[in-house]
N, C-alpha and C. Protein backbone atom coordinates (compact mmCIF):
# COMPACT_ATOMS: atom_id res chain seq x y z
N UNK A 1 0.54 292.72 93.51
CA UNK A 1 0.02 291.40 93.79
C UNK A 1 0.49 290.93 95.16
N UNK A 2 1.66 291.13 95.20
CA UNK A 2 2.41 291.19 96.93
C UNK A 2 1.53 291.43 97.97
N UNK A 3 1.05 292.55 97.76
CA UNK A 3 0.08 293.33 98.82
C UNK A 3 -1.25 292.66 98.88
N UNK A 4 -1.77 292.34 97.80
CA UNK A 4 -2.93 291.46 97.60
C UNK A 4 -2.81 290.84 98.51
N UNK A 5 -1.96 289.81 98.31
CA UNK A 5 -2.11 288.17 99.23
C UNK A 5 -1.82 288.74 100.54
N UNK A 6 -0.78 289.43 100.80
CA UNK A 6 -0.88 289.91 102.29
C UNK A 6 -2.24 290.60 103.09
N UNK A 7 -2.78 291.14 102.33
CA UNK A 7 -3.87 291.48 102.79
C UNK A 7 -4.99 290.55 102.52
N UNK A 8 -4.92 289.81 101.99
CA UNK A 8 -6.09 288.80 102.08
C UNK A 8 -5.72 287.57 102.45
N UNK A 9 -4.60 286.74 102.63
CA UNK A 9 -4.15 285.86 103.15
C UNK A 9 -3.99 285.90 104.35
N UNK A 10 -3.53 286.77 104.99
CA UNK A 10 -2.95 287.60 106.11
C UNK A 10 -3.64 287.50 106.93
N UNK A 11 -4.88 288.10 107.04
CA UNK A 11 -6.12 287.61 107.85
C UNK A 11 -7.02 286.46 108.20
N UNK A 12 -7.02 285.63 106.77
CA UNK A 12 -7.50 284.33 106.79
C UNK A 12 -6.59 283.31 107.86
N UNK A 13 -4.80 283.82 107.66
CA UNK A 13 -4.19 282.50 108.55
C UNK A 13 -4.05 282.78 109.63
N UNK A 14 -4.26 284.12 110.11
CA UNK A 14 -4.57 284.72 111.33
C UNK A 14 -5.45 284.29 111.56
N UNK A 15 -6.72 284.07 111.57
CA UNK A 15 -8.44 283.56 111.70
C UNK A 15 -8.21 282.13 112.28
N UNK A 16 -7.68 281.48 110.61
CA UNK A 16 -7.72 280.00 111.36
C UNK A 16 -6.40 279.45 111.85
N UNK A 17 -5.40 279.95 112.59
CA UNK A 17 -4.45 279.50 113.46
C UNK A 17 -5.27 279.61 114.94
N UNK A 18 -5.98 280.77 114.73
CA UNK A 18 -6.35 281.19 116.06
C UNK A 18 -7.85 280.06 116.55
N UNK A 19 -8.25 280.37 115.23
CA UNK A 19 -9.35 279.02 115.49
C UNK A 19 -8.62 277.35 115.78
N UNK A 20 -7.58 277.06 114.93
CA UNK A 20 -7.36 276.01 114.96
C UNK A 20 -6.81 275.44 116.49
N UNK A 21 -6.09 276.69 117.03
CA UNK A 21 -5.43 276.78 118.23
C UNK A 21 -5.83 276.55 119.65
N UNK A 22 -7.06 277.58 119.48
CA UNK A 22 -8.07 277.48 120.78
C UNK A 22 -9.02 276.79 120.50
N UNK A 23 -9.83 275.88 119.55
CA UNK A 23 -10.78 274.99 119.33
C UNK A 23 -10.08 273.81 120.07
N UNK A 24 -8.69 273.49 119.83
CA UNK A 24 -7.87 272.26 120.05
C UNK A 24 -6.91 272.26 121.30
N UNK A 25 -7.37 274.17 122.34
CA UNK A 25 -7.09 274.33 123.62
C UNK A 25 -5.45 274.06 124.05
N UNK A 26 -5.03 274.35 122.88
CA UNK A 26 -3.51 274.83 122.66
C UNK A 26 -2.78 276.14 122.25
N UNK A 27 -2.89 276.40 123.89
CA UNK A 27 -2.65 277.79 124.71
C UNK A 27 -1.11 278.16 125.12
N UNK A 28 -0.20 277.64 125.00
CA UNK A 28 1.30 278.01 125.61
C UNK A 28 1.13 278.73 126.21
N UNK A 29 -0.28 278.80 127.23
CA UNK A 29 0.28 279.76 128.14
C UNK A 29 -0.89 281.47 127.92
N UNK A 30 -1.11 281.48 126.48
CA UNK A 30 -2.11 282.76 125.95
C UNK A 30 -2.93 282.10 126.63
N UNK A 31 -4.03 283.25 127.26
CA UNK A 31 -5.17 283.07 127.48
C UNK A 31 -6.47 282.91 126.03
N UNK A 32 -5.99 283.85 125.05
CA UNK A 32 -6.81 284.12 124.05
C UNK A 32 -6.97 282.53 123.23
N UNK A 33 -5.76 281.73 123.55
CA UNK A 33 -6.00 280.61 122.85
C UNK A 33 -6.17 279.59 123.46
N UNK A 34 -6.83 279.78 124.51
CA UNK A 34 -7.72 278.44 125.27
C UNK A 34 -9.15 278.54 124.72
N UNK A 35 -9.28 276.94 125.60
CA UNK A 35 -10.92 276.58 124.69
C UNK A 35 -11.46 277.99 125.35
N UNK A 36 -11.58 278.17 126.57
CA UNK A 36 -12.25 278.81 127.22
C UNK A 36 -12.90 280.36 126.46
N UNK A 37 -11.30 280.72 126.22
CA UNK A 37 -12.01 282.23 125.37
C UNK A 37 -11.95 281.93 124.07
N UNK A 38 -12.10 280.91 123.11
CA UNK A 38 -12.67 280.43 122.22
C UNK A 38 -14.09 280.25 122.06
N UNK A 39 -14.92 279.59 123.36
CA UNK A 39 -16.18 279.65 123.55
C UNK A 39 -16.72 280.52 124.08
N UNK A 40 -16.43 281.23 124.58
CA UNK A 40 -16.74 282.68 125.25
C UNK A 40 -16.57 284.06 123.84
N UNK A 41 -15.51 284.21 122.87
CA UNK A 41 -15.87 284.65 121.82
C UNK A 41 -17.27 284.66 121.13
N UNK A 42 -16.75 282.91 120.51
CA UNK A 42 -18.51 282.96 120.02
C UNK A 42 -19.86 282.99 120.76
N UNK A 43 -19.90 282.91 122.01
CA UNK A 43 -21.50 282.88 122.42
C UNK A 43 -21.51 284.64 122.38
N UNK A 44 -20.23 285.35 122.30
CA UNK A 44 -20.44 286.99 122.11
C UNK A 44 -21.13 287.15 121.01
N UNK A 45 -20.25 286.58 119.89
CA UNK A 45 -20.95 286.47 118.90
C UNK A 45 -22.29 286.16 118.85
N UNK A 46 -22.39 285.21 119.27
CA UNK A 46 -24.00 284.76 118.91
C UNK A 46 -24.84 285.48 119.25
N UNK A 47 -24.97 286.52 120.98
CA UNK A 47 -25.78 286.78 121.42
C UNK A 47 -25.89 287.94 120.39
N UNK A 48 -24.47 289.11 120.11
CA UNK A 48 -24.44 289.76 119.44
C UNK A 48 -25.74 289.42 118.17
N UNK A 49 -25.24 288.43 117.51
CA UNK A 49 -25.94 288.41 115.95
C UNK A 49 -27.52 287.75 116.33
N UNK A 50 -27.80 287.04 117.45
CA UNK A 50 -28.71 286.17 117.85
C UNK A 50 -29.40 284.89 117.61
N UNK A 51 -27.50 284.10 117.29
CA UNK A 51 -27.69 283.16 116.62
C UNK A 51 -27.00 282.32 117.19
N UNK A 52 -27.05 280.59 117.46
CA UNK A 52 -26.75 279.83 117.99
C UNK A 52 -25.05 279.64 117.84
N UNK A 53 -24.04 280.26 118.69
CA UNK A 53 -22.65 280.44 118.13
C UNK A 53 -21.92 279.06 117.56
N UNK A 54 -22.70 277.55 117.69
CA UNK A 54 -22.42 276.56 116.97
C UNK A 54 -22.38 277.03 115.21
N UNK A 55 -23.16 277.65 115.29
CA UNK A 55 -23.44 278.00 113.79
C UNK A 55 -22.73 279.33 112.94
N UNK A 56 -21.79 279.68 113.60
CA UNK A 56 -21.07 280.50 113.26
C UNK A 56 -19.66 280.16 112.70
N UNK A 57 -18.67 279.19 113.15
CA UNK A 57 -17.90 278.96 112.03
C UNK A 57 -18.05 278.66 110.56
N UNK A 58 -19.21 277.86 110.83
CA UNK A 58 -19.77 277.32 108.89
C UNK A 58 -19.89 278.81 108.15
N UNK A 59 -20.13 279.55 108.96
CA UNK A 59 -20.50 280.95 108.42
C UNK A 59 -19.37 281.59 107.79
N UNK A 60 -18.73 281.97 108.71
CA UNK A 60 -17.09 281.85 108.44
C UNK A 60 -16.72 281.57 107.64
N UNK A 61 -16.56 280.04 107.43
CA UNK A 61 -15.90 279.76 106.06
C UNK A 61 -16.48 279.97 104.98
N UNK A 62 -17.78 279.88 104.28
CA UNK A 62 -18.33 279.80 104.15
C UNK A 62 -18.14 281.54 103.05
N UNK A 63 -18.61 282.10 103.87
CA UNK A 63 -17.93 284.45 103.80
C UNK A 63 -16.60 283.90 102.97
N UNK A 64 -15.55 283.51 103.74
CA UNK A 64 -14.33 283.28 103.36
C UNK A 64 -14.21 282.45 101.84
N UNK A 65 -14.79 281.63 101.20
CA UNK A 65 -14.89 280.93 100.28
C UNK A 65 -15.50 281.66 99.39
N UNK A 66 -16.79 282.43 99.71
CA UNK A 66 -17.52 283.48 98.81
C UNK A 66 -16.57 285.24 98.53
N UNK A 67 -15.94 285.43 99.65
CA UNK A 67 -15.18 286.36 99.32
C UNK A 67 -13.51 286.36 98.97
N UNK A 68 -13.15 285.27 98.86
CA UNK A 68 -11.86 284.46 98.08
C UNK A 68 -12.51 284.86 96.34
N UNK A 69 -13.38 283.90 96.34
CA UNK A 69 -13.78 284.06 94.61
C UNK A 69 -14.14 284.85 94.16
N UNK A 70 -14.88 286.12 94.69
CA UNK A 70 -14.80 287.96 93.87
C UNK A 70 -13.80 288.06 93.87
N UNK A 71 -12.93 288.24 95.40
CA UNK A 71 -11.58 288.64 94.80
C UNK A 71 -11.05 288.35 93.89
N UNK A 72 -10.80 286.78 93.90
CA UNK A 72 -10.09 286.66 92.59
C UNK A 72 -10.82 286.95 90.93
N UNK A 73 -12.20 286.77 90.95
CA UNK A 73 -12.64 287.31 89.85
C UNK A 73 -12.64 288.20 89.82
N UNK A 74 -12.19 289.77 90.60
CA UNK A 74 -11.98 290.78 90.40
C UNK A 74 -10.47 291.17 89.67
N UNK A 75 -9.71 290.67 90.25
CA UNK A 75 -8.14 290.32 89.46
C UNK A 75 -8.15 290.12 88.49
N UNK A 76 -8.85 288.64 87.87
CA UNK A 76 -8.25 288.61 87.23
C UNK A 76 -9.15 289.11 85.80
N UNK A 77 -10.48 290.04 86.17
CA UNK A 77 -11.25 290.92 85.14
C UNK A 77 -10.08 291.74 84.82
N UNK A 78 -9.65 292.16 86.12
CA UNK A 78 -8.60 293.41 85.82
C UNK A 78 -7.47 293.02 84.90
N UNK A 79 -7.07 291.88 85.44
CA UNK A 79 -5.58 291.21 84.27
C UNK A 79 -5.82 290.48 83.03
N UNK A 80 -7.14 290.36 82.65
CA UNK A 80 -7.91 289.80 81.70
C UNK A 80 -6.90 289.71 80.58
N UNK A 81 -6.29 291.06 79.89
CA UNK A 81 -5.76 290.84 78.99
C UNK A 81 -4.47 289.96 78.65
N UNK A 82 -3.93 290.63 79.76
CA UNK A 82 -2.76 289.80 79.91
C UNK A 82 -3.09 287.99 80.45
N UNK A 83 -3.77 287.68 80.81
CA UNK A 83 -4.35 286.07 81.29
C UNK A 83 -5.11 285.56 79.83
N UNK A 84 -5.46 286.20 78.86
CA UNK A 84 -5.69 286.04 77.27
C UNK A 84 -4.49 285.96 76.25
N UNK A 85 -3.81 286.62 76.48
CA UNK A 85 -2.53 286.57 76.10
C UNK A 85 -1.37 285.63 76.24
N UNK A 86 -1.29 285.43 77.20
CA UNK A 86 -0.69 283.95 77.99
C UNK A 86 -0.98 283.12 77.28
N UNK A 87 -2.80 282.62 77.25
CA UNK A 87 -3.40 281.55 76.64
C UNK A 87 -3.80 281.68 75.57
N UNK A 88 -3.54 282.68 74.41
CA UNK A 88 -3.42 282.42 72.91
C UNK A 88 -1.75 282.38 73.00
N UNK A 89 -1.10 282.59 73.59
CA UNK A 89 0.42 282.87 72.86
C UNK A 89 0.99 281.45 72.74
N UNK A 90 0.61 280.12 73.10
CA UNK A 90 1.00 278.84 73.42
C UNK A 90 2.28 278.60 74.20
N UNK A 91 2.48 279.63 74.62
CA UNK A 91 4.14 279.30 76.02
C UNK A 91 3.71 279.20 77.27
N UNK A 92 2.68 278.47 77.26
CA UNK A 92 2.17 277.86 78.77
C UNK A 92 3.29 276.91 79.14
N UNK A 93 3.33 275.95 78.56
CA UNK A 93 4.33 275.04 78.61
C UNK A 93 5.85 275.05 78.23
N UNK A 94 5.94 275.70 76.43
CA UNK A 94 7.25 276.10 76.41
C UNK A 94 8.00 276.80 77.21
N UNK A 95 7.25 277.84 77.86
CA UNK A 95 7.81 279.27 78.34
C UNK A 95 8.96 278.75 79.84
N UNK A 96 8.12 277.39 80.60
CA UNK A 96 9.15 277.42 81.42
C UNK A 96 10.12 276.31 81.31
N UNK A 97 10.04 275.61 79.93
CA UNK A 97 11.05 274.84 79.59
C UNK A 97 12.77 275.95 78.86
N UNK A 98 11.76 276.97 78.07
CA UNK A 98 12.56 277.72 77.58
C UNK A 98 13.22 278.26 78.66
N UNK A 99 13.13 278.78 79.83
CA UNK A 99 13.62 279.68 80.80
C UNK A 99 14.68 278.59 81.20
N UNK A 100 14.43 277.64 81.15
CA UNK A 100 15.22 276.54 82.33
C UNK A 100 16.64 276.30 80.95
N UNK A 101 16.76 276.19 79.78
CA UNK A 101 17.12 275.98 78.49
C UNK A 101 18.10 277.44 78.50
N UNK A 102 18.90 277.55 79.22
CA UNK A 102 19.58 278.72 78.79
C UNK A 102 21.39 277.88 78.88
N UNK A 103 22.16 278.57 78.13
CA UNK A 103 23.51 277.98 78.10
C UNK A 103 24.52 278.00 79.18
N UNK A 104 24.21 278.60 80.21
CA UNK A 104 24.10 278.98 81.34
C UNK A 104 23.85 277.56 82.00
N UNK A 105 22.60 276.89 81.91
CA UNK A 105 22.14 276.15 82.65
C UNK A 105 22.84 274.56 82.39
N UNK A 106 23.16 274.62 80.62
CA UNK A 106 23.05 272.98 80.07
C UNK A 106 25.06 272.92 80.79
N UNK A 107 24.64 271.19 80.40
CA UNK A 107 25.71 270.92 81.05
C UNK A 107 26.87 270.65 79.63
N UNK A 108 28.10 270.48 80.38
CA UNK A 108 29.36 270.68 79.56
C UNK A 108 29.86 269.36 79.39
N UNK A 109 29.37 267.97 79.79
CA UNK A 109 29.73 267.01 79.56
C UNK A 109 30.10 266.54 78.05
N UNK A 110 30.89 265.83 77.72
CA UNK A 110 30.99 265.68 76.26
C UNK A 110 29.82 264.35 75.69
């Protein structure tokens, strides 16, 4: 599951730091994160795909929102049983009161 999120998180906050960064022309200095090659990316893009590069972030997110939710409906087909199990066993709630409930934890006051 580790690897999961790294590989799919990983790229997404890479994406939008870099978007958030050079859209808002806060560069320390990188060239890659000025407006400049921010807008110069996408009109690559655009000419590339032949589409108005205004219209390419919505796209973006958009991919990103549609391919967030297979993933995760792919997971959790795969963990199905165990995510059924959880929710017939009723220790949704007990389970992390019980964990916290150890003699270990309670206090010694009289």
């Amino acid at each position: 599951m580790k690897w999961l999120l790294v590989f799919w998180a990983g790229p997404i906050i890479i994406l939008g730091t870099w978007y958030g960064l050079s859209y808002n022309d806060m560069s320390f200095g990188i060239f890659m994160l000025t407006r400049q090659a921010h807008d110069l990316v996408f009109q690559v893009y655009g000419n590339l795909l032949g589409i108005e590069p205004e219209t390419i972030p919505p796209l973006v997110a958009r991919a990103i929102v549609v391919d967030s939710a297979v993933l995760f409906a792919l997971v959790g087909f795969r963990r199905r049983a165990r995510i059924l199990a959880w929710w017939r066993g009723g220790d949704r709630q007990e389970g992390e009161a019980a964990s916290l409930a150890s003699p270990d934890n309670l206090s010694r006051a009289p």
